[in-house]
N, C-alpha and C. Protein backbone atom coordinates (compact mmCIF):
# COMPACT_ATOMS: atom_id res chain seq x y z
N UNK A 1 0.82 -1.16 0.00
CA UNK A 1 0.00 0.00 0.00
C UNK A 1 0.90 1.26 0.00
N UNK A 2 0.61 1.64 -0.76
CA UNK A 2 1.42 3.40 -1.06
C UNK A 2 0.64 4.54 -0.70
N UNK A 3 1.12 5.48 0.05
CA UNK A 3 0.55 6.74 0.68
C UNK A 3 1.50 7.92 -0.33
N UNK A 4 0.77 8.97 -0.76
CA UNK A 4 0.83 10.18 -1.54
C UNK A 4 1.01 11.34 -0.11
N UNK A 5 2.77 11.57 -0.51
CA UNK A 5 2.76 12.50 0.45
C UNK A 5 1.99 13.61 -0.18
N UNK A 6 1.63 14.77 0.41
CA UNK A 6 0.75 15.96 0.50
C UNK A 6 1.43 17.29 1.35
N UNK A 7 2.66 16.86 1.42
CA UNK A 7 3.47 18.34 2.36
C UNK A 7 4.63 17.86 2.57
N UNK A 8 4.70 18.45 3.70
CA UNK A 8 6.38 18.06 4.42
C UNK A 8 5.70 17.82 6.03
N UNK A 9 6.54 16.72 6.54
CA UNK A 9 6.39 16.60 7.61
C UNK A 9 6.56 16.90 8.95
N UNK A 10 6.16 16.90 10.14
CA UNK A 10 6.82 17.92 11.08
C UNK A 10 8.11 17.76 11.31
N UNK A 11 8.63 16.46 11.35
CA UNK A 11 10.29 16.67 11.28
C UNK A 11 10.94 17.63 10.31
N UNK A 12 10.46 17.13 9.57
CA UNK A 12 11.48 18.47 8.42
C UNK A 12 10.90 19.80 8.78
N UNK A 13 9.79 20.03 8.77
CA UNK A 13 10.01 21.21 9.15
C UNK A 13 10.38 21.79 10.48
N UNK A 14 10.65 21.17 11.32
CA UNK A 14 11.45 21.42 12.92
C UNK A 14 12.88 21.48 12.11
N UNK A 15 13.69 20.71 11.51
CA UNK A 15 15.19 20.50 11.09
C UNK A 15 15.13 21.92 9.92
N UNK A 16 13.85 22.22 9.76
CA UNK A 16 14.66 23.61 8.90
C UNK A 16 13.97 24.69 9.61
N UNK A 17 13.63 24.99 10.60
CA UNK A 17 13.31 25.87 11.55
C UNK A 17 14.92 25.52 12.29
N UNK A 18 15.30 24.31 12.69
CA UNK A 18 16.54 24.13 13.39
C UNK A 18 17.70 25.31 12.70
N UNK A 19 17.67 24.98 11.69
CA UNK A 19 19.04 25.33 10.38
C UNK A 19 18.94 26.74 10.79
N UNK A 20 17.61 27.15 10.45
CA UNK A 20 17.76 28.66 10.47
C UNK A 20 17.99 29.76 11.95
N UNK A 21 17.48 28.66 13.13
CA UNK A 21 17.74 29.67 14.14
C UNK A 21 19.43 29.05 14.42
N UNK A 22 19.97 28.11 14.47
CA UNK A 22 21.46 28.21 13.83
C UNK A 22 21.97 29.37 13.20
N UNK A 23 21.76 29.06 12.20
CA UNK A 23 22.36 30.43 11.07
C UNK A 23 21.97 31.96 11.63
N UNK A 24 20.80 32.40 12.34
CA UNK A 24 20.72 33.40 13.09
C UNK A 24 21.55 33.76 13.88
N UNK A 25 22.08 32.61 15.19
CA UNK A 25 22.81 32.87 16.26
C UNK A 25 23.79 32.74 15.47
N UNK A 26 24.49 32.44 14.29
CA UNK A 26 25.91 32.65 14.23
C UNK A 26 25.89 34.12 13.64
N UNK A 27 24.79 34.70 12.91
CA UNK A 27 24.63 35.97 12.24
C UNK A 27 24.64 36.72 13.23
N UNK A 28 23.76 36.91 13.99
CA UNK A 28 23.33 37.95 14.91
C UNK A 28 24.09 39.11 15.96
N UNK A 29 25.14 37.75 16.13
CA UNK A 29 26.65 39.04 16.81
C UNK A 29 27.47 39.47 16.07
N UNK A 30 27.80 39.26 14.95
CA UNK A 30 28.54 40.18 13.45
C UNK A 30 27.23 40.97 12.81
N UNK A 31 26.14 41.04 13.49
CA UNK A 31 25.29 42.29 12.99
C UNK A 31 25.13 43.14 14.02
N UNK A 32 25.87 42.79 15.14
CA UNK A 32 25.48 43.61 16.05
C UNK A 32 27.16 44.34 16.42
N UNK A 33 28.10 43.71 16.09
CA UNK A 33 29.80 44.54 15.69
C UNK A 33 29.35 44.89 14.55
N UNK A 34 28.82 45.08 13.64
CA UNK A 34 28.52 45.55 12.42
C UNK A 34 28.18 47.15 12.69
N UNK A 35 26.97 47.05 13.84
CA UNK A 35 26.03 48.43 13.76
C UNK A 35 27.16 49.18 14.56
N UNK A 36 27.58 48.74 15.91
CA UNK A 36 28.52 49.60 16.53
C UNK A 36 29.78 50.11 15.29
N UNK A 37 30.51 49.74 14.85
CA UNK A 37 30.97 49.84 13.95
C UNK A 37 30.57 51.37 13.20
N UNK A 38 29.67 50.75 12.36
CA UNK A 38 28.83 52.02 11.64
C UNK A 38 28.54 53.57 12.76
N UNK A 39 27.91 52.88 13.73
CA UNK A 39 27.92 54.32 14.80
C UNK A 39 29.39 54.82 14.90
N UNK A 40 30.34 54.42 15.20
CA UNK A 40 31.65 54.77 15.44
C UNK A 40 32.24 55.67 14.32
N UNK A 41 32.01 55.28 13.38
CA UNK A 41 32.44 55.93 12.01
C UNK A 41 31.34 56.97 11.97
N UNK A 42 30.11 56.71 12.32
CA UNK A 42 29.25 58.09 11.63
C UNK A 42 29.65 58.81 12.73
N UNK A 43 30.19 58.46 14.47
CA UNK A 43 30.38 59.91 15.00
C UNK A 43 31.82 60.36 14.61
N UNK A 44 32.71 59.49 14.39
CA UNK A 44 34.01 60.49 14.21
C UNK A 44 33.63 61.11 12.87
N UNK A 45 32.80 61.18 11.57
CA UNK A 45 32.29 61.57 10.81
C UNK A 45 31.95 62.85 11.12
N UNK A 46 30.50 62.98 12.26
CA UNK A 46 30.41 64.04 12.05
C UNK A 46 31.36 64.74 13.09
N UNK A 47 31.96 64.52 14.02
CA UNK A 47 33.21 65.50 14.56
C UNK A 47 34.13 66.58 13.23
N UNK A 48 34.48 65.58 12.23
CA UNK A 48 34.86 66.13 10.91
C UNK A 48 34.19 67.08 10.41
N UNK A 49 32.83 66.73 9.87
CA UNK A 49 31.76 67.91 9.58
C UNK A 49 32.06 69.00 10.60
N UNK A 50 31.95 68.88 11.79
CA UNK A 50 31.63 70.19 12.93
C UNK A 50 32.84 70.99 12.66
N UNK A 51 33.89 70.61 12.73
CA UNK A 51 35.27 71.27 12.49
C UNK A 51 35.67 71.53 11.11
N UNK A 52 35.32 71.33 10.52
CA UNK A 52 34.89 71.47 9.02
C UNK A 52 33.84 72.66 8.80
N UNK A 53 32.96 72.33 9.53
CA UNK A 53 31.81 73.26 8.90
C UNK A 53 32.48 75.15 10.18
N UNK A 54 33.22 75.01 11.46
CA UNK A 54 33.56 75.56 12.62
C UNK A 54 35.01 76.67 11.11
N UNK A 55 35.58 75.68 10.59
CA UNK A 55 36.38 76.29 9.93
C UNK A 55 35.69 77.52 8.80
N UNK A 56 34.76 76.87 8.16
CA UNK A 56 33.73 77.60 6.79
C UNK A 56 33.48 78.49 8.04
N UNK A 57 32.71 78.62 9.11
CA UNK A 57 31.97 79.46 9.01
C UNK A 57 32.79 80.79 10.00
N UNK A 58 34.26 80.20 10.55
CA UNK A 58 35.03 81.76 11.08
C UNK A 58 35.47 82.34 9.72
N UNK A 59 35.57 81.47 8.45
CA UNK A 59 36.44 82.35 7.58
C UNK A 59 34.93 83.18 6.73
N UNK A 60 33.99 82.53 6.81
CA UNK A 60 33.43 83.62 6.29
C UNK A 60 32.52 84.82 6.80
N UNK A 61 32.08 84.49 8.34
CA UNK A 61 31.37 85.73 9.48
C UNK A 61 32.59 86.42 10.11
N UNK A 62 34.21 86.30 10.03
CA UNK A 62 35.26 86.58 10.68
C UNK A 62 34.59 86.67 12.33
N UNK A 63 33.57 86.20 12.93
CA UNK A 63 33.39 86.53 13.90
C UNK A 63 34.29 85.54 14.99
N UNK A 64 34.90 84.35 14.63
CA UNK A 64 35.18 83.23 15.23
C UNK A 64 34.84 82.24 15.11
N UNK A 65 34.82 81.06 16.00
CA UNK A 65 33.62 79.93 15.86
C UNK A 65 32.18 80.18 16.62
N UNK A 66 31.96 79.51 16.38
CA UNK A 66 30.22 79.58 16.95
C UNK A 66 30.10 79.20 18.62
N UNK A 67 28.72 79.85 18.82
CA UNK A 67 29.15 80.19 19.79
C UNK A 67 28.15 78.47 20.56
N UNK A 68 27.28 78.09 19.61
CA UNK A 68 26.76 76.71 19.34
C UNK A 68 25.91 75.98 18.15
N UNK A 69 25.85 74.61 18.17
CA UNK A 69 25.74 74.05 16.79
C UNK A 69 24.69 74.32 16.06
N UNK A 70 23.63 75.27 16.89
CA UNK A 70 22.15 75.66 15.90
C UNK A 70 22.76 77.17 15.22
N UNK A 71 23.76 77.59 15.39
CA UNK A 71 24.13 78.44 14.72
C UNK A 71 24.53 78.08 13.47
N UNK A 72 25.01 76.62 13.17
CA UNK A 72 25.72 76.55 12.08
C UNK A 72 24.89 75.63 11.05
N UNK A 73 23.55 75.30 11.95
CA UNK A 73 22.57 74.54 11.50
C UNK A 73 21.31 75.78 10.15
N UNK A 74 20.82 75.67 9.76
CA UNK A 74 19.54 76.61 9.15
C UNK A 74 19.96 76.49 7.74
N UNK A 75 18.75 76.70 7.12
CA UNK A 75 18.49 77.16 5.88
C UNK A 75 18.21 78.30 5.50
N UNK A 76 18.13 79.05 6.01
CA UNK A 76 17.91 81.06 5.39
C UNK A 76 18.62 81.11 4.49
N UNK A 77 17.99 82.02 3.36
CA UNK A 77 18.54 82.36 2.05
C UNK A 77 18.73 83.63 1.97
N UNK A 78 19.41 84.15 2.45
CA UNK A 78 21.24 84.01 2.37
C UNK A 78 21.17 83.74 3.68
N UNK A 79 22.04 82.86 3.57
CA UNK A 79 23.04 82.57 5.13
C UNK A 79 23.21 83.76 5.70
N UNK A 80 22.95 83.03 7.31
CA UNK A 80 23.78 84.48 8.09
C UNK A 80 24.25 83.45 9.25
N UNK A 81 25.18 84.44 10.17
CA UNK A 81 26.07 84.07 11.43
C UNK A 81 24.95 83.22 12.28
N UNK A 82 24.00 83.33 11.94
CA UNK A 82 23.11 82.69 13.06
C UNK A 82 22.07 81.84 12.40
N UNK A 83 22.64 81.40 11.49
CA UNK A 83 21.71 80.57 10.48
C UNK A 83 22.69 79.94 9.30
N UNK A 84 23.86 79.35 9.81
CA UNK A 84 25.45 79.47 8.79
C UNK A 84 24.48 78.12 7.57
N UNK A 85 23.40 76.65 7.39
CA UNK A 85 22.94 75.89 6.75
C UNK A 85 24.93 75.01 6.43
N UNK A 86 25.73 74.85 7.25
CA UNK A 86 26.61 74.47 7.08
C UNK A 86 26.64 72.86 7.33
N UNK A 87 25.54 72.46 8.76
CA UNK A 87 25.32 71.32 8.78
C UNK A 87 23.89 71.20 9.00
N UNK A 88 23.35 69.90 9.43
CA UNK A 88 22.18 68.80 9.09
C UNK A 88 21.64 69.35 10.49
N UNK A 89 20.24 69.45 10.48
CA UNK A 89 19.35 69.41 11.54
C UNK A 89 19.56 68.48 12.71
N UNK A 90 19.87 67.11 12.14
CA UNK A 90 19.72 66.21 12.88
C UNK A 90 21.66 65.99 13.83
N UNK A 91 22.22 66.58 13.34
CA UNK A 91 23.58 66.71 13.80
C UNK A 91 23.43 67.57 14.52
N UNK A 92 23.11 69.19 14.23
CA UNK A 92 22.72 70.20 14.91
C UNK A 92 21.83 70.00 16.80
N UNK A 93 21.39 68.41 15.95
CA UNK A 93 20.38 68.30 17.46
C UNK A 93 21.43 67.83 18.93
N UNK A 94 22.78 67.45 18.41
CA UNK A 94 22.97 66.73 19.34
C UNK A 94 23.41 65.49 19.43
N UNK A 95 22.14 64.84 18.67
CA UNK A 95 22.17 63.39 18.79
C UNK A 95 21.92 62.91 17.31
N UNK A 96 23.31 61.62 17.24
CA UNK A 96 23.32 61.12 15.80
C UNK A 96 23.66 59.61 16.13
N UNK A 97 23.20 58.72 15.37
CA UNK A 97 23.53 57.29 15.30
C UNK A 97 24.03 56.99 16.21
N UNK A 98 22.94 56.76 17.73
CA UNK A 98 23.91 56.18 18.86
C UNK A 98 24.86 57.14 19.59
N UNK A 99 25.07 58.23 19.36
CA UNK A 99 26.21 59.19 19.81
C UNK A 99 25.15 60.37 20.19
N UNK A 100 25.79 61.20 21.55
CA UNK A 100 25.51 62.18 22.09
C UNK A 100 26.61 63.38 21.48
N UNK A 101 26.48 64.31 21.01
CA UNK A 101 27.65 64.94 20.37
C UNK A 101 27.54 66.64 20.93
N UNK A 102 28.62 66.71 21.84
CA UNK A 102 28.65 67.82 22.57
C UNK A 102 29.46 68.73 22.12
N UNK A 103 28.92 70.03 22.04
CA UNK A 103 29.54 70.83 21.48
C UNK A 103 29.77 72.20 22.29
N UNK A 104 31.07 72.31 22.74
CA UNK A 104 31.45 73.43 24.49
C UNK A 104 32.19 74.14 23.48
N UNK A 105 31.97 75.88 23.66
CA UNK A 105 33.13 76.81 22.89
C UNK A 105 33.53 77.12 23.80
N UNK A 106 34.41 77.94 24.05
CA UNK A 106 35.74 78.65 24.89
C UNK A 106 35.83 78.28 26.27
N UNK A 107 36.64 76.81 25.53
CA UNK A 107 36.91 76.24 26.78
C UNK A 107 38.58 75.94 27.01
N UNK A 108 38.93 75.83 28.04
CA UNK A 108 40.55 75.90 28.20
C UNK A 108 40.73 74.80 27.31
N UNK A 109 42.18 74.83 26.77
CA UNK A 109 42.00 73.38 25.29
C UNK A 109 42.58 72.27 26.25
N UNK A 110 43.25 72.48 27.52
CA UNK A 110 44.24 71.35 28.12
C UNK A 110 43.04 70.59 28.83
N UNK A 111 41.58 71.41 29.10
CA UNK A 111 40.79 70.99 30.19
C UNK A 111 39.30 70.00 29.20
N UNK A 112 39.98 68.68 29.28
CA UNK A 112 38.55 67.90 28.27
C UNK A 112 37.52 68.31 29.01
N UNK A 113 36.34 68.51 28.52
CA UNK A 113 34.59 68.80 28.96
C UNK A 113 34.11 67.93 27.76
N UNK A 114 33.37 66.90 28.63
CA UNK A 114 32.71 65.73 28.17
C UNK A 114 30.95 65.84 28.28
N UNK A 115 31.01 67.54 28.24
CA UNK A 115 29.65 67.86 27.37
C UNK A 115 28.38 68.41 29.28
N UNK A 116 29.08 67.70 30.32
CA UNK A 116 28.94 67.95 31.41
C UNK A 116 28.83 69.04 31.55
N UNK A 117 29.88 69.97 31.34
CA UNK A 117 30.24 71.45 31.84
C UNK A 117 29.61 72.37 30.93
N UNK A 118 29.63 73.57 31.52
CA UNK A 118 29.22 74.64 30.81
C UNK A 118 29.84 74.91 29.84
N UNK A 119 29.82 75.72 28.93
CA UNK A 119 30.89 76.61 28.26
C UNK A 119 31.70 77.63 29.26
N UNK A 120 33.11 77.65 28.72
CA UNK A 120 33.62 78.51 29.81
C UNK A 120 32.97 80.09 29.54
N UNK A 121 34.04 81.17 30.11
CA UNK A 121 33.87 82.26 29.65
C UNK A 121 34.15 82.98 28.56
N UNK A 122 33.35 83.83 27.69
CA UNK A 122 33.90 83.81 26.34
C UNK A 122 34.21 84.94 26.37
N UNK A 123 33.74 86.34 26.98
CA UNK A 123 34.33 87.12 27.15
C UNK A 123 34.14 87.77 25.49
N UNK A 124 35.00 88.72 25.41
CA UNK A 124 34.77 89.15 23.73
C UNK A 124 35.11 88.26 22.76
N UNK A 125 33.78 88.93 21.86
CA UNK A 125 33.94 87.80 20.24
C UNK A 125 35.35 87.99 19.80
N UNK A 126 35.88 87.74 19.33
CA UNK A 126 35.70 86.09 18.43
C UNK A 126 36.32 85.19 19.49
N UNK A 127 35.31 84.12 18.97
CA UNK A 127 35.78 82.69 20.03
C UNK A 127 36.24 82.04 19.03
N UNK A 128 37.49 81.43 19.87
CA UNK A 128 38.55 81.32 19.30
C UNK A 128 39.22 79.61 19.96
N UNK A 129 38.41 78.64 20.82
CA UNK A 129 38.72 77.49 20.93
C UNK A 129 37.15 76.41 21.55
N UNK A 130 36.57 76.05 21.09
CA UNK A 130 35.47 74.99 21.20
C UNK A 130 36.51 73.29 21.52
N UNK A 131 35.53 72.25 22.00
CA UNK A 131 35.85 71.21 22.21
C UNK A 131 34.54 70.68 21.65
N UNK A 132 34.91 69.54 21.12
CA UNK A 132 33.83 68.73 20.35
C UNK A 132 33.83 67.12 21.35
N UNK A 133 33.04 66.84 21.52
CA UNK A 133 32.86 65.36 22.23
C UNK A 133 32.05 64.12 21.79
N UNK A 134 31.88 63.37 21.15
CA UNK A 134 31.16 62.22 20.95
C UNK A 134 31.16 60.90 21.66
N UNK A 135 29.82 61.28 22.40
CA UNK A 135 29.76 59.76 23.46
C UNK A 135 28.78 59.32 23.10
N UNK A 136 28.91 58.14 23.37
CA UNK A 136 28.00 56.78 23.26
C UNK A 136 27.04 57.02 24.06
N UNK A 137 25.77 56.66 23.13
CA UNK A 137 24.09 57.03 24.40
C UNK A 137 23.99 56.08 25.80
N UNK A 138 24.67 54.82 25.31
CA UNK A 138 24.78 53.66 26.70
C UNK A 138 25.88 53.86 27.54
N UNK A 139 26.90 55.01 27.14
CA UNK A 139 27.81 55.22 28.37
C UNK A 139 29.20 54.28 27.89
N UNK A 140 29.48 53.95 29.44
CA UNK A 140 30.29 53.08 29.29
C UNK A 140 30.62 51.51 28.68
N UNK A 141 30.86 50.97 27.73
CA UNK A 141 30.62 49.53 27.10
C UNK A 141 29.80 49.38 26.27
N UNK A 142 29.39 50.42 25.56
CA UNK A 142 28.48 50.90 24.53
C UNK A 142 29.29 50.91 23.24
N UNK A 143 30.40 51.78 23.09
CA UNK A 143 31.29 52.22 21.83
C UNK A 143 32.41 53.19 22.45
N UNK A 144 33.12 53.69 21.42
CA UNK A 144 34.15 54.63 21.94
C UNK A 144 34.02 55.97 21.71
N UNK A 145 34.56 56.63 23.16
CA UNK A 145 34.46 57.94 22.77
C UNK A 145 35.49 59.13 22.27
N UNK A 146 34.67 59.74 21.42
CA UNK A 146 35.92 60.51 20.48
C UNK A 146 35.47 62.32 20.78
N UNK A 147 37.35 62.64 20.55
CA UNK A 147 37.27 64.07 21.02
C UNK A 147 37.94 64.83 19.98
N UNK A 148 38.04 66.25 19.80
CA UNK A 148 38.17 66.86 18.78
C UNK A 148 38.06 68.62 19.54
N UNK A 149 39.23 69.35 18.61
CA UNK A 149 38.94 70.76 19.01
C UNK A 149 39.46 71.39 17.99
N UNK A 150 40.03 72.62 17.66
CA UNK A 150 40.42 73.15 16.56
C UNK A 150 41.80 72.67 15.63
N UNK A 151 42.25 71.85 16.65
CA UNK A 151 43.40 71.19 16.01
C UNK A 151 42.91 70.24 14.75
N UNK A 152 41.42 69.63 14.84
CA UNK A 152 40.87 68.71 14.37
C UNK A 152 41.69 67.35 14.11
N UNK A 153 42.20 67.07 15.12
CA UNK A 153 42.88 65.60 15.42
C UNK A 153 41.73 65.60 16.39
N UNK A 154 41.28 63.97 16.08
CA UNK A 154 40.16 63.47 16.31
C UNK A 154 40.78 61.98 17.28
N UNK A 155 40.32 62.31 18.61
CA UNK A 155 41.03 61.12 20.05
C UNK A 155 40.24 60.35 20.35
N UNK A 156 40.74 59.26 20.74
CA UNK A 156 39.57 58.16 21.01
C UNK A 156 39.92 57.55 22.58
N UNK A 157 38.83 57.18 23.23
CA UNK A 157 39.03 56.23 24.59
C UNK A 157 37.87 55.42 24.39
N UNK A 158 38.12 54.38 25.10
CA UNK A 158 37.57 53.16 25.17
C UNK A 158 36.52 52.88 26.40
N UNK A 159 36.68 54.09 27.62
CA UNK A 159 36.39 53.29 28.54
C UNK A 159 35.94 54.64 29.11
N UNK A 160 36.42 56.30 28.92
CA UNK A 160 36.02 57.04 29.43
C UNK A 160 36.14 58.13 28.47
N UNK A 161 35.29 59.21 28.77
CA UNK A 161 35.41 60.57 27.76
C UNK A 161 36.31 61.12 27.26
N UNK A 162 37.06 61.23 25.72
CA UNK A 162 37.82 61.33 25.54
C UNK A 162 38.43 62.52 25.86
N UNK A 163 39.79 63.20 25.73
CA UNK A 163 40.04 64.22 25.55
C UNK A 163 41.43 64.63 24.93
N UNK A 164 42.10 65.81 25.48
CA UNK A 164 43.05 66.15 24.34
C UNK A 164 44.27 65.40 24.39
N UNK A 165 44.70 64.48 25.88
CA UNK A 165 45.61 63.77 25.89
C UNK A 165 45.41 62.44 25.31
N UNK A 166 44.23 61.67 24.86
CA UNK A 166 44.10 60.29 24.75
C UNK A 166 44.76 60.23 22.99
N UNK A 167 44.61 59.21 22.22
CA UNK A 167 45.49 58.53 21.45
C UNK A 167 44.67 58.88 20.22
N UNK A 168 45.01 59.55 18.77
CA UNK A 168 44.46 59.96 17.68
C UNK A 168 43.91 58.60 17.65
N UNK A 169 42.74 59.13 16.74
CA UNK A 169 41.99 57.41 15.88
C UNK A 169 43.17 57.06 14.44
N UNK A 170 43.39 56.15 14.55
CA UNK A 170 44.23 55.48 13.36
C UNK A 170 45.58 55.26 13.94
N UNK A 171 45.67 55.24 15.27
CA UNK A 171 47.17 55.08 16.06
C UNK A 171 46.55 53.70 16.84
């Protein structure tokens, strides 16, 4: 007597439900060094932009750098000192891919501010030294944090807020 299979049976389909949550757990932690990864690069990215865009906009308001990042943020046609459209709204906010991105002007350059502190005193325009900071939204064991000021050598730490003594990225 011969029976006409009509499907697949529950074994096979348990052994390829098996296969695939396999192949998940070996995927799933190289997608997850994958994304940190990508965050890491988009914040030392935009540190670049900020000091980049910090450079465009003293040489063309001669006023200095800014005095903060919604200054350098806008679209007004024509640009002005307080509307420079130099960078992205969403950079401007602060917060980008996983990263908190702090932006302190006239601050002593030897003294890192990891976005904590105030701005120092600026006293008369033109300001003339900012610190840039990019930390990880989970803190510590999250990603690394990178620092940056007019020198635009861009520092990295692993474990705490970077600043002007820690080790360039690519060293």
């Amino acid at each position: 007597m011969v029976r006409n299979k009509a499907g697949f049976s529950l074994i096979e389909l348990l052994i390829v439900v098996a296969i695939i949550l396999i192949i998940a757990a070996i995927a799933i932690p190289d997608l997850l060094k994958s994304k940190t990864a990508a965050n890491q690069a988009s914040a030392v990215g935009s540190l670049r932009v900020i000091v980049t865009s910090e450079v465009s906009y003293s040489s063309t308001y001669t006023l200095g750098f800014s005095s903060n990042l919604a200054q350098l943020d806008g679209n007004a046609v024509p640009s002005t000192s307080a509307s420079a459209g130099l960078i992205d709204s969403v950079l401007a906010s602060g917060v980008k891919s996983g990263y908190n991105i702090y932006y302190v002007p006239c601050v002593v350059p030897a003294v890192p501010n990891n976005g904590s502190l105030a701005a120092g005193p600026c006293g008369a325009v033109p300001i003339n030294v900012f610190q840039v900071s990019g930390n990880p939204l989970g803190g510590v064991g999250f990603g690394t944090y990178y620092f940056t000021d007019p020198s635009a050598v861009i520092r990295q730490n692993a474990k705490a807020p970077a600043g002007p003594a820690d080790t360039p990225i690519g060293n």
